[in-house]
Protein backbone atom coordinates (compact mmCIF):
# COMPACT_ATOMS: atom_id res chain seq x y z
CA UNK A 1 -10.38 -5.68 43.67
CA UNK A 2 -8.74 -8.18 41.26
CA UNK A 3 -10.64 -9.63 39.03
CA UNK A 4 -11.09 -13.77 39.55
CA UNK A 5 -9.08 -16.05 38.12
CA UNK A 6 -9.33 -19.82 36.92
CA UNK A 7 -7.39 -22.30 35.40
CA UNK A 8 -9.60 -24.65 34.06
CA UNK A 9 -13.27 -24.45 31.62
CA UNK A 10 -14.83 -27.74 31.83
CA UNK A 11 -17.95 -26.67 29.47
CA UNK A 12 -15.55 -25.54 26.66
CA UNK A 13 -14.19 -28.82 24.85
CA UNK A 14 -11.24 -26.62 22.74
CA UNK A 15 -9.90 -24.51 26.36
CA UNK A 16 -7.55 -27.08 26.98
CA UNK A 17 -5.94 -27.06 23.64
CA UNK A 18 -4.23 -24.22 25.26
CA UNK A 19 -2.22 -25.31 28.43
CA UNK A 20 -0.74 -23.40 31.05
CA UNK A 21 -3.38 -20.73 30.66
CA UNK A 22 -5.29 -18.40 33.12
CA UNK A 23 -8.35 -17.33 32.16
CA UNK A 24 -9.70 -13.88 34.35
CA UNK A 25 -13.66 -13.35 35.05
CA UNK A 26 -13.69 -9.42 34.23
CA UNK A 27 -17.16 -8.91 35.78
CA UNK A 28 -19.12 -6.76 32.93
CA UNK A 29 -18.25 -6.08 29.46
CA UNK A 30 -20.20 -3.94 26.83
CA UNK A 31 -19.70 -3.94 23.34
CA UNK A 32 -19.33 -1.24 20.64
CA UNK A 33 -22.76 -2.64 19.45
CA UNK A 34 -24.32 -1.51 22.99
CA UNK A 35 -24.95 -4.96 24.52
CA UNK A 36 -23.77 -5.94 27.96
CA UNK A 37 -22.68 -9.50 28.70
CA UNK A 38 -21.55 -10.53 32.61
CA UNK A 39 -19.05 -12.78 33.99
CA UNK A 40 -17.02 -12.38 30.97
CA UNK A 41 -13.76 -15.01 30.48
CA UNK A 42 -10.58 -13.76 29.00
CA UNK A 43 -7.57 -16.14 28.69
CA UNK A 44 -4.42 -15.51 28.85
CA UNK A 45 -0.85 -16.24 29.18
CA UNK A 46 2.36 -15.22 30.79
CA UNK A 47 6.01 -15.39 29.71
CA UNK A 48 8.64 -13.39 32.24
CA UNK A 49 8.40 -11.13 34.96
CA UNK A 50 6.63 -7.55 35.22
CA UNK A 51 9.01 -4.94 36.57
CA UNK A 52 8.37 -2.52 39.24
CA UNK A 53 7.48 0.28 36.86
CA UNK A 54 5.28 -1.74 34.81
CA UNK A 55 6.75 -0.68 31.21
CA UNK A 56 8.61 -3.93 29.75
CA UNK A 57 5.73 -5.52 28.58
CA UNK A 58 5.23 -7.38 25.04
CA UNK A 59 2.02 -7.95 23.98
CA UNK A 60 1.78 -10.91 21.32
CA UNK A 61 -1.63 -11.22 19.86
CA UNK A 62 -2.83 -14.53 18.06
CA UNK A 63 -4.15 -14.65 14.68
CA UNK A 64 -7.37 -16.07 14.00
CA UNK A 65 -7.34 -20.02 14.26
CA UNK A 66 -5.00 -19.92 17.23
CA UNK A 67 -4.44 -19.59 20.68
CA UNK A 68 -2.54 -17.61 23.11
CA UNK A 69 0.55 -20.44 23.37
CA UNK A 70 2.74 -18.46 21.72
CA UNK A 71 5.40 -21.44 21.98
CA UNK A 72 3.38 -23.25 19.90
CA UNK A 73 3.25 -21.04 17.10
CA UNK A 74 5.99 -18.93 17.02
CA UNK A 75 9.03 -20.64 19.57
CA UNK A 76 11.01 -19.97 17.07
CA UNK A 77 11.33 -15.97 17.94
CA UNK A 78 12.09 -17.12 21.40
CA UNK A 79 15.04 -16.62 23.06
CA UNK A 80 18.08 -13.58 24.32
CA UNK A 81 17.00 -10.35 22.50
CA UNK A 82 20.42 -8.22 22.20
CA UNK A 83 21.45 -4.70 22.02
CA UNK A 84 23.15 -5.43 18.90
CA UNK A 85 23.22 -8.29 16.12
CA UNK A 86 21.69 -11.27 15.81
CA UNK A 87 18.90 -12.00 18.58
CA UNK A 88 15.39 -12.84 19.15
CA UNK A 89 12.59 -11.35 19.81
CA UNK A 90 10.52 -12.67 22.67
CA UNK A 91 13.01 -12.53 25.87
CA UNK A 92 11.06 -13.45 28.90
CA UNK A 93 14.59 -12.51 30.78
CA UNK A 94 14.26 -9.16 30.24
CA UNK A 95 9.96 -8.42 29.00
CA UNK A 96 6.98 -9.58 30.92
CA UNK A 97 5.42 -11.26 27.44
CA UNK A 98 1.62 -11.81 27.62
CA UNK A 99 -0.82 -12.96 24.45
CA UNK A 100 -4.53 -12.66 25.48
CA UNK A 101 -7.42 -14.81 23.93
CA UNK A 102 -9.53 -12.20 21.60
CA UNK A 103 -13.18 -12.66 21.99
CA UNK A 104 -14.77 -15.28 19.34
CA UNK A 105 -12.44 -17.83 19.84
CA UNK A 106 -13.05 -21.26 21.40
CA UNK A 107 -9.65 -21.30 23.33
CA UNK A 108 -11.21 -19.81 26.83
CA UNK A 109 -12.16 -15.97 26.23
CA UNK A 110 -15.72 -15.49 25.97
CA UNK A 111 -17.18 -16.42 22.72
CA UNK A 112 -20.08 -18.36 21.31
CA UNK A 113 -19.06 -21.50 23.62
CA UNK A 114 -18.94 -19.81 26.68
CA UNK A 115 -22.13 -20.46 28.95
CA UNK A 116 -24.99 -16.95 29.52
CA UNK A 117 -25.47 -16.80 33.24
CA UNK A 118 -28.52 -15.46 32.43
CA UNK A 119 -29.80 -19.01 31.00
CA UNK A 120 -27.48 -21.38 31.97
CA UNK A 121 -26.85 -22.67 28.34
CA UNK A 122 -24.07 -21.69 25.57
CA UNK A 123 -24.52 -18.35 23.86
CA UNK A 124 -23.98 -20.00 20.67
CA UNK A 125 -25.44 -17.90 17.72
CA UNK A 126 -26.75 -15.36 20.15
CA UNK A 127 -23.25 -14.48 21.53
CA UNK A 128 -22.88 -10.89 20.50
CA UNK A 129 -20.38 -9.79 17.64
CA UNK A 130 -17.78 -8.82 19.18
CA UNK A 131 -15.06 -6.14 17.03
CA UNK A 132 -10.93 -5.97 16.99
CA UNK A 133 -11.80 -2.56 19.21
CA UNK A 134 -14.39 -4.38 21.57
CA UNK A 135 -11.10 -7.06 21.81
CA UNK A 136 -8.27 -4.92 23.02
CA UNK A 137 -10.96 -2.64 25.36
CA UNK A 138 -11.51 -5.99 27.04
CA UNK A 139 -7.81 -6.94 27.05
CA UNK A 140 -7.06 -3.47 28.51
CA UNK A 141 -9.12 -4.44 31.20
CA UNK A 142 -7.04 -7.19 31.95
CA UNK A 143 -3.51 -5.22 31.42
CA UNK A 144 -4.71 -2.56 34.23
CA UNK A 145 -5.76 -5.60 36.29
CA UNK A 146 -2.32 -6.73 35.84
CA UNK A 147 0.05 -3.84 36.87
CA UNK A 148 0.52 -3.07 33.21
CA UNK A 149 1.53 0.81 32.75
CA UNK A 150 2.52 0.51 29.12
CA UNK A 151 3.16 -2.02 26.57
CA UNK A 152 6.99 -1.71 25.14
CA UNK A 153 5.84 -3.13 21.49
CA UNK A 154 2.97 -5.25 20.59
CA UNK A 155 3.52 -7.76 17.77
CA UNK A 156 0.52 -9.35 15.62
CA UNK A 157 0.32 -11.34 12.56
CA UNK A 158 -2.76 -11.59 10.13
CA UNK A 159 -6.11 -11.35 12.51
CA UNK A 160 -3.57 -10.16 15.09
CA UNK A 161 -1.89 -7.53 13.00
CA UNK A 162 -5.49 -5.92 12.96
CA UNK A 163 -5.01 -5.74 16.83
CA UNK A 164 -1.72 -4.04 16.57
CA UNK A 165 -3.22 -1.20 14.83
CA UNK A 166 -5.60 -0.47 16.76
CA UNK A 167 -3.62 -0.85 20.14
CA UNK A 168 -1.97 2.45 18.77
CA UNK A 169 -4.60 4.63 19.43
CA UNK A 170 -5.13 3.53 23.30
CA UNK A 171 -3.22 5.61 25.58
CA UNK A 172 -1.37 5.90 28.76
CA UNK A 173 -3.76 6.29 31.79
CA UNK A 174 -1.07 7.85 33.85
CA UNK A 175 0.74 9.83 31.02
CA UNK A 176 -2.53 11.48 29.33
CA UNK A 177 -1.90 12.23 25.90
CA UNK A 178 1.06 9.79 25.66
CA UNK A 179 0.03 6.08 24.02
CA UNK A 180 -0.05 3.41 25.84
CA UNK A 181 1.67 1.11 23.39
CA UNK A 182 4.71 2.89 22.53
CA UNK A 183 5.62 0.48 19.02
CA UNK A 184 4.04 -1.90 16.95
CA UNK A 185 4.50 -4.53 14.34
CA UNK A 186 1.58 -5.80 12.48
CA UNK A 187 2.60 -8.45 9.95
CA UNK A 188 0.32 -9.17 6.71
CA UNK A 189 -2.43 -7.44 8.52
CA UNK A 190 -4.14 -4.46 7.16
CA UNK A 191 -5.11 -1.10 8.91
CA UNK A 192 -9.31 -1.63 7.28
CA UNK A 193 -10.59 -5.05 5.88
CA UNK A 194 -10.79 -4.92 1.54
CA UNK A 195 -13.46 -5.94 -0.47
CA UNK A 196 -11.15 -9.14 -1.60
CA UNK A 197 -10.28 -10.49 1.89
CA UNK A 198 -14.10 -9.96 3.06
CA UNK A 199 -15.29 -12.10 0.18
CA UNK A 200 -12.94 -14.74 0.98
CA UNK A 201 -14.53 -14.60 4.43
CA UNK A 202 -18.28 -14.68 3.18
CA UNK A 203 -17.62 -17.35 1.30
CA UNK A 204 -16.16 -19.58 3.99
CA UNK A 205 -19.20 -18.26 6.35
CA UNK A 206 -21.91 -19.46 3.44
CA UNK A 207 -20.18 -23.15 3.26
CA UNK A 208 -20.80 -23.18 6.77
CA UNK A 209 -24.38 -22.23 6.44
CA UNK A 210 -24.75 -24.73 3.65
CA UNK A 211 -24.35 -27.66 5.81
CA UNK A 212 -27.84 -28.96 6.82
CA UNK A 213 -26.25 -29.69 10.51
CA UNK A 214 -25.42 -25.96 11.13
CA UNK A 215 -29.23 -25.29 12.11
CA UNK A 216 -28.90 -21.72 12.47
CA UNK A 217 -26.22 -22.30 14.84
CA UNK A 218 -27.87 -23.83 17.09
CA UNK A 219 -25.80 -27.52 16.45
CA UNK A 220 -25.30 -30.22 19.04
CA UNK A 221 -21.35 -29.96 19.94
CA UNK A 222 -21.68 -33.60 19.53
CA UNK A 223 -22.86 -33.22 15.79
CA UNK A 224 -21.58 -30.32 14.40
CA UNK A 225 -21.39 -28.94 10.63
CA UNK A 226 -18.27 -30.50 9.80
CA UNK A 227 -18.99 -30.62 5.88
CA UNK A 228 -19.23 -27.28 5.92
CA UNK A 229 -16.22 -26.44 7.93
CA UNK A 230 -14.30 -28.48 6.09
CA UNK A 231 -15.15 -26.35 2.82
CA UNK A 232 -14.64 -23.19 4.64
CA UNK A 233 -11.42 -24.45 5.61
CA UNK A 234 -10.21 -25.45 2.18
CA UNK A 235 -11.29 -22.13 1.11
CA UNK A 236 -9.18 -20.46 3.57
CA UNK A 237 -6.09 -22.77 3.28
CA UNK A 238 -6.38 -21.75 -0.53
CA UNK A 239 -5.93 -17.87 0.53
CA UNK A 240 -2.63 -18.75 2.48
CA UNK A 241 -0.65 -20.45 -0.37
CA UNK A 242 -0.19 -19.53 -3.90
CA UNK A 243 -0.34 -20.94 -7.28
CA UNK A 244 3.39 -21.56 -7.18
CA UNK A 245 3.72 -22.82 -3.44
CA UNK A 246 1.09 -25.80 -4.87
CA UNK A 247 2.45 -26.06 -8.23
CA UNK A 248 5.93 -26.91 -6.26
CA UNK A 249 4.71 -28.87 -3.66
CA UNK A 250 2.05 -30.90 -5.53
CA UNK A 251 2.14 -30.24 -8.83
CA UNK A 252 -0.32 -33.37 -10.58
CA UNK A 253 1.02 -36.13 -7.87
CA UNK A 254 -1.37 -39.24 -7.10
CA UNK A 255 -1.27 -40.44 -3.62
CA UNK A 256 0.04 -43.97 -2.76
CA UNK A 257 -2.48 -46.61 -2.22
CA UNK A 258 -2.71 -48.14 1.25
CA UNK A 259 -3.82 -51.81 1.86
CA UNK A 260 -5.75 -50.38 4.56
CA UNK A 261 -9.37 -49.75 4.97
CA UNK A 262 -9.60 -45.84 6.10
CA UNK A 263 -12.11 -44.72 8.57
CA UNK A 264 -12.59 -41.54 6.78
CA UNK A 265 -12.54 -40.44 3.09
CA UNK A 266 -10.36 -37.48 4.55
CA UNK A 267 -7.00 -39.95 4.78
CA UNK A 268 -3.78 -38.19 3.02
CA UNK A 269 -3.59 -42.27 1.28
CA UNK A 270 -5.61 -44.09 -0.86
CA UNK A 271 -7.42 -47.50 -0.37
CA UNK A 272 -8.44 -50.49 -2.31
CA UNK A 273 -11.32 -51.94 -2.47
CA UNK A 274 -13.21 -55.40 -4.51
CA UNK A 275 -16.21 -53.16 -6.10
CA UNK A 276 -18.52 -54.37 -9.06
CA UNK A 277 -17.80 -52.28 -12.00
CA UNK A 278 -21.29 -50.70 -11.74
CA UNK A 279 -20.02 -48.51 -8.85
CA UNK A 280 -16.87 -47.49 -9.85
CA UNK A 281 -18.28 -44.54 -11.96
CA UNK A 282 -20.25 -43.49 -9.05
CA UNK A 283 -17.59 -43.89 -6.53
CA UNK A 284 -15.24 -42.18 -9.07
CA UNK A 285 -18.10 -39.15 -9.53
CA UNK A 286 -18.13 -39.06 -5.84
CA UNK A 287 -14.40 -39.69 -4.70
CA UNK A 288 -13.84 -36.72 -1.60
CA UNK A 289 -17.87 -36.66 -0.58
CA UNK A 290 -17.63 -37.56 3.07
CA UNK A 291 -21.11 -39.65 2.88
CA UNK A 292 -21.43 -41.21 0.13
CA UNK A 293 -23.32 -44.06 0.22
CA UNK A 294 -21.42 -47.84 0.90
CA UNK A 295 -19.87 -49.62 -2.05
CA UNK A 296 -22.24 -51.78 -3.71
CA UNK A 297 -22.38 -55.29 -3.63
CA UNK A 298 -22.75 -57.47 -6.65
CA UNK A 299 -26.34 -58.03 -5.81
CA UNK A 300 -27.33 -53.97 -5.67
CA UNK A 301 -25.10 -53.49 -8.79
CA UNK A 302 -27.69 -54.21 -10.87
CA UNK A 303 -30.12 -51.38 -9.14
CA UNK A 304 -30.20 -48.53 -11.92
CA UNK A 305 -33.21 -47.65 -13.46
CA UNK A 306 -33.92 -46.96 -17.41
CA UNK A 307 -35.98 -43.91 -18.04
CA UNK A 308 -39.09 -45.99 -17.94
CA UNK A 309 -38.26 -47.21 -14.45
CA UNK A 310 -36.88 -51.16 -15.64
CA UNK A 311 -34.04 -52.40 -13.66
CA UNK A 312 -31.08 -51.83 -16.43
CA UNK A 313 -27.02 -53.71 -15.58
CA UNK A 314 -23.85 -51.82 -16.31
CA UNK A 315 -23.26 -52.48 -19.93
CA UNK A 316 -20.30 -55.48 -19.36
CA UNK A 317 -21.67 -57.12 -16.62
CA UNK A 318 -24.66 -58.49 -17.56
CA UNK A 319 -26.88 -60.73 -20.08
CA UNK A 320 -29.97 -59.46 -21.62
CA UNK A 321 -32.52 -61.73 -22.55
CA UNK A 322 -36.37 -60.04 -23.83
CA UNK A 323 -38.88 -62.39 -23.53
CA UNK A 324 -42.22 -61.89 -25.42
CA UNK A 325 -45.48 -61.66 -22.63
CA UNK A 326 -48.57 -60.18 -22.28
CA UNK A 327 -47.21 -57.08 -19.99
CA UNK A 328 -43.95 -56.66 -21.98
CA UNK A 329 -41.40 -57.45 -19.13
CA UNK A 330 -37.88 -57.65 -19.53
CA UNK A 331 -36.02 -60.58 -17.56
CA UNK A 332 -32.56 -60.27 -16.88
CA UNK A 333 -29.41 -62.58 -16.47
CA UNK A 334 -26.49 -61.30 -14.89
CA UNK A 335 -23.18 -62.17 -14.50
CA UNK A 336 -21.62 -59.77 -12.14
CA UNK A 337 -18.10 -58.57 -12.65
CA UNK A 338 -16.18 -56.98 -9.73
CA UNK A 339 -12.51 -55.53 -9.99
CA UNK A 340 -9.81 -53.88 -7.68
CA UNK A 341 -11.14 -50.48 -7.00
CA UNK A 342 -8.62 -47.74 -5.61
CA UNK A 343 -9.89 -44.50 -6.01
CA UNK A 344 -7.51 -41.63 -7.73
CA UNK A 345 -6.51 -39.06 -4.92
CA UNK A 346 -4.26 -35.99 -6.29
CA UNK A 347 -1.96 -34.59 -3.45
CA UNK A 348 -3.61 -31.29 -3.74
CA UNK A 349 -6.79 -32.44 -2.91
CA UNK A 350 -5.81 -35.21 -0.37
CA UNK A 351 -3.56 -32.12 1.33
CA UNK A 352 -6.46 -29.56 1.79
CA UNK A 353 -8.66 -33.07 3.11
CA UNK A 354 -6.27 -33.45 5.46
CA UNK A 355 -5.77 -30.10 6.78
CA UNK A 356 -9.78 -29.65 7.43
CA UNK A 357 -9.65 -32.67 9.13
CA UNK A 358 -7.31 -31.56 11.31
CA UNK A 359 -9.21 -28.12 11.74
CA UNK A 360 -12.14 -29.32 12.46
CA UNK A 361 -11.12 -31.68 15.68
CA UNK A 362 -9.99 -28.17 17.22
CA UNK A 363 -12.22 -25.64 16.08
CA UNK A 364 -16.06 -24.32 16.11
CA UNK A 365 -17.82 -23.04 13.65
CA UNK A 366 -19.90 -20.17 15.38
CA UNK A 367 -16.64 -19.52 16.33
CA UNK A 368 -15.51 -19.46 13.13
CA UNK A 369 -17.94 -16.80 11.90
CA UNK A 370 -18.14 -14.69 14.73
CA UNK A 371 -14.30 -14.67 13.87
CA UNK A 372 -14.81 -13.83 10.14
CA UNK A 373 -17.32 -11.14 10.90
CA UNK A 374 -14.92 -9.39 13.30
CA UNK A 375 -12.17 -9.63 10.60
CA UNK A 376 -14.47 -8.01 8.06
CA UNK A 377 -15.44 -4.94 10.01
CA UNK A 378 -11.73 -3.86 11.13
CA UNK A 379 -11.62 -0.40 10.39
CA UNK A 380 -9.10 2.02 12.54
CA UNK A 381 -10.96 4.86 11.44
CA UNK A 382 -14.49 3.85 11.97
CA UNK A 383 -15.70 6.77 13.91
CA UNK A 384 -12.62 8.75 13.89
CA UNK A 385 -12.61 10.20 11.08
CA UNK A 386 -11.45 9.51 7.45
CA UNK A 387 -9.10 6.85 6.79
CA UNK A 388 -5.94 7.98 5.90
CA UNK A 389 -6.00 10.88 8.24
CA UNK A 390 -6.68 8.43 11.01
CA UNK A 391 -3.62 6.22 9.71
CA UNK A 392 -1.11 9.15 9.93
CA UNK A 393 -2.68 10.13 13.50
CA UNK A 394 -0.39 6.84 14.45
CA UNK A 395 2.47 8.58 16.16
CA UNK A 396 4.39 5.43 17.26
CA UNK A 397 7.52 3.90 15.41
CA UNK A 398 5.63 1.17 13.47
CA UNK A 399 7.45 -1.47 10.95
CA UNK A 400 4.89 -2.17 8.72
CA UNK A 401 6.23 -6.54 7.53
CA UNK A 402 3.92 -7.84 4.38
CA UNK A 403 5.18 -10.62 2.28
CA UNK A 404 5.78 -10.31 -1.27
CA UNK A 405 3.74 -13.22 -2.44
CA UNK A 406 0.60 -12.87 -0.25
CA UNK A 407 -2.89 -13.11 -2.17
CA UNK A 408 -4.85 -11.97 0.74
CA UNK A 409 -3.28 -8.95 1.92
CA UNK A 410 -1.04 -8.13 -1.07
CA UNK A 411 2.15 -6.43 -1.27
CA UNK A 412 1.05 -3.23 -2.70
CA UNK A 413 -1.45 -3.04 -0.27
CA UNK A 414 0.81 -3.39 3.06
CA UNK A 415 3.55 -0.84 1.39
CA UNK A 416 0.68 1.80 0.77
CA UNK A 417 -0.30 1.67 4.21
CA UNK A 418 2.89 1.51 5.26
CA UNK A 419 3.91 4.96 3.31
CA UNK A 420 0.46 6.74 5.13
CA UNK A 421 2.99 5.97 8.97
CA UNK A 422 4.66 9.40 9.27
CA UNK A 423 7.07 6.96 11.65
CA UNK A 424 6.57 3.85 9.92
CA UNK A 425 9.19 1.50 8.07
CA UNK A 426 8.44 -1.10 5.95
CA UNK A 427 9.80 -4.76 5.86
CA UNK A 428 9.06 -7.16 2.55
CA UNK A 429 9.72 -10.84 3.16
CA UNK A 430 10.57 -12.83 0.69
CA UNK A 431 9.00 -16.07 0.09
CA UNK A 432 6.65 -18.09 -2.43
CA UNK A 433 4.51 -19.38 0.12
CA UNK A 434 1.85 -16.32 0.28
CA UNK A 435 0.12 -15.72 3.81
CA UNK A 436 1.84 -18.82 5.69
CA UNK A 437 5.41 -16.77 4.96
CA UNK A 438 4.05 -15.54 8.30
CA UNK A 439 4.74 -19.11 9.96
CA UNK A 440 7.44 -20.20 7.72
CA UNK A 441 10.25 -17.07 6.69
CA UNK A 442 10.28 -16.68 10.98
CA UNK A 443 14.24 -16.05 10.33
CA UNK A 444 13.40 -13.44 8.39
CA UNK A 445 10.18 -11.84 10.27
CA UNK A 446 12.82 -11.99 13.37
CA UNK A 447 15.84 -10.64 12.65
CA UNK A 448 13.51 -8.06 11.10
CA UNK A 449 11.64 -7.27 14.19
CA UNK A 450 14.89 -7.19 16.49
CA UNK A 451 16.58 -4.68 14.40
CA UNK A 452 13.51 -2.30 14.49
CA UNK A 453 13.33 -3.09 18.17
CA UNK A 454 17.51 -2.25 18.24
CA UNK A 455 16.22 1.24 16.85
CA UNK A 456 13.81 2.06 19.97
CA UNK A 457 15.42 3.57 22.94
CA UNK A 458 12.96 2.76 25.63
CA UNK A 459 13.67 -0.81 24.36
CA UNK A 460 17.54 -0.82 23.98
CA UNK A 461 16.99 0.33 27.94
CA UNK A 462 14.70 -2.63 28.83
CA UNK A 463 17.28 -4.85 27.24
CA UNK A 464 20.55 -3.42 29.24
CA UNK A 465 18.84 -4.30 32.72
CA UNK A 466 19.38 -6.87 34.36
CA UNK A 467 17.02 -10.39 33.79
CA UNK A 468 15.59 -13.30 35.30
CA UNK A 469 16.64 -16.85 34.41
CA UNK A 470 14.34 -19.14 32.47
CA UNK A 471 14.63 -22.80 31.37
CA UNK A 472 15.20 -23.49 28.00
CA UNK A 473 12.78 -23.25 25.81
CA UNK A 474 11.84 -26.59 23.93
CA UNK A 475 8.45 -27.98 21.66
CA UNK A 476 8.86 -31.62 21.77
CA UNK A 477 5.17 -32.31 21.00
CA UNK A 478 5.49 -30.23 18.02
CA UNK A 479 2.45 -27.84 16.60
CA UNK A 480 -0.91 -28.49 17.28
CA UNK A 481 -1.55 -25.44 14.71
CA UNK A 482 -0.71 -26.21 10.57
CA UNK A 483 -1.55 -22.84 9.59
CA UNK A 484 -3.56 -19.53 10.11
């Protein structure tokens, strides 16, 4: 029986971020781990047509922070995929093109959000880790539901990369031996998680933690740990760029001031401010802390205490007159000074402020680390075998795509693995921008992609039949997603 389907997931706040999705009840689900959840969501969504024998499929998985609207994120490899020269690579005339929500994230699939039928509340902290392998078992799941024989070529950047590795060791279920993703093209993604890109992760998790609101995990989605989010954000914007990419795009710029009174210390602009010289040092110390206490007024300038607990004024601002008494008080005069405060805001730092602001209106923090953790154990070869073995047990034509400038999943790192693919190739994309080449050398990543996919056979034959007509494919409303 197919499994139920729904459009809509009224007790997740982030599902709709994601529109036109379907998200499937698959009944039961257990993980790697040995735990057994029920009534298990999986979104997902659908580009194209299936054919009759169930073979032009595309798989696009998302990487970490997004969600299965591929037109969102990656339009620009939409369009007419050709037998030769310049194309794209997602055709929905020709493949049926499907990205399914991995578990962990707060866009619909079951994750940390997503209400236990067995209490009637969220999971939240107790939702069980799910793995990259415990993902694409579940999405399996849905492909059978779906009429999927085979998958034609799955396609994954970053967090999604990790997916396309280990989709190559799933096979056919009518073909026995033969795999039932015949090619695939992780991008900046590597076959194991290093030591350096699961320290980056640890650290984001323990700003998190930090954050007296986290609680364990057990937050109000109505008061969440947004301090600490917004540190493990920065953090993780930090690993996507590279010296250069800021050095070019900031280098030791001062935001404008704005006449305008922000509502949040997070603003890309500065403001101005009348602010008696006793708090400027403070406000200067504290310039970026999201609650600091309010500017002080003339009257609580004066509200520092000496070492031996007198009431002291900013030197400049007051008069100091010592009477002789019997209990040795001081009495003071003052003569408050205020001045035009506007706070010094470098475009590096008022960027990354920005950017976690952002994050944070459409993203959850135990989603966030269940995310992290699954990122940190991706291994292909756990319990295979050892690793490089395992690596050159991948049969499929694979083009391995890292980008020269990446800090997070280096260079020399993506051509070693690629060199361990007894049918792999191996693509380099240049570009200073690190990690987010991913999002922003897309010219290069597709013309890359559909000359590898010009190479296949059982794809040149998917592309001579004949298609279905689709509407043009627009983004008026731009991005919701900055970056990874």
């Amino acid at each position: 029986m197919p499994f139920e389907r729904r459009t809509t997931q009224p007790e997740n706040p982030f599902a709709s971020l994601a529109p036109g999705q379907t998200i499937v009840i698959v009944p039961e689900f257990t993980f790697e781990s040995g735990h057994t959840i029920r009534d298990v969501p999986v979104a997902y969504k659908t580009w194209g047509v299936l054919n009759e024998a169930g073979d032009n499929c595309v798989l696009i998985c998302h990487p970490l922070s997004r969600s299965v609207d591929v037109e969102d994120w990656w339009i620009n490899l939409m369009g007419a995929c050709v037998l030769e020269g310049k194309g794209k690579v997602i055709d929905e005339t020709k493949f049926f093109i499907i990205s399914l929500n991995c578990m962990g994230s707060p866009y619909g699939s079951a994750s940390p959000l997503t209400m236990n039928p067995d209490t009637g509340a969220r999971y939240g902290p107790e939702f069980p880790l799910p793995t990259i392998r415990d993902d694409c078992r579940l999405h399996k799941m849905v492909l059978d539901d779906l009429g999927v024989n085979s998958v034609a070529i799955c396609i994954g950047a970053s967090m999604a990369g990790m997916h396309a590795f280990e989709w190559a060791f799933f096979l056919d279920d009518t073909q026995g031996s033969s795999p039932f993703v015949k090619t695939i093209v992780p991008i900046s993604a590597p076959a194991k998680s290093s030591a350096w890109s699961m320290g980056w992760t640890e650290a984001q998790r323990q700003a998190i933690f930090a954050d007296p609101k986290y609680i364990d995990g057990y937050y109000s989605l109505d008061s969440p740990p947004l301090q600490g989010m917004t540190a493990a954000r920065m953090t993780a914007m930090l690993t996507y760029r590279t010296r250069d990419s800021y050095e070019r795009r900031f280098g030791r710029d001062i935001m404008p001031p704005s006449p305008a009174v922000s509502s949040s210390d997070q603003s890309p602009t500065t403001t101005t401010a009348s602010v008696a010289l006793s708090g400027i040092h403070r406000l200067n110390h504290n310039e970026g802390h999201r609650h600091q206490s309010p500017i002080p007024t003339p009257a609580s300038s004066i509200s520092l205490l000496t070492p031996g607990g007198s009431p002291k004024p900013p030197s400049g601002t007051a008069s100091i007159t010592t009477a002789a008494t019997s209990t040795n008080t001081t009495s003071i005069t003052t003569t408050t000074t205020t001045t035009a405060y506007q706070p010094q805001v470098y475009s590096a730092h008022s960027y990354l402020r920005y950017q976690a602001a952002k994050f944070n209106e459409r993203f959850d923090a135990n989603c966030y680390i269940a995310l992290s953790r699954k990122m940190d154990a991706h291994d292909v070869s756990l319990h295979r075998g050892p690793y490089e073995d395992v690596v050159r047990s991948i049969k499929q034509p694979v083009l391995v795509i890292g980008i020269d400038s990446d800090v997070l999943y280096t260079a020399s790192e993506i051509k070693a693995l690629s060199n361990l693919l007894p049918n792999g190739e191996h693509f380099a994309v240049q570009s200073a921008e690190g990690h987010d080449g991913v999002l922003l050398e897309y010219e290069q990543i597709n013309d890359a992609i559909v000359a590898f996919m010009q190479r296949q056979d059982h794809i040149r034959e998917l592309i001579r039949r004949v298609g279905v007509a689709v509407p043009e494919k627009k983004n008026p409303r731009g991005s919701l997603f900055a970056s990874w």
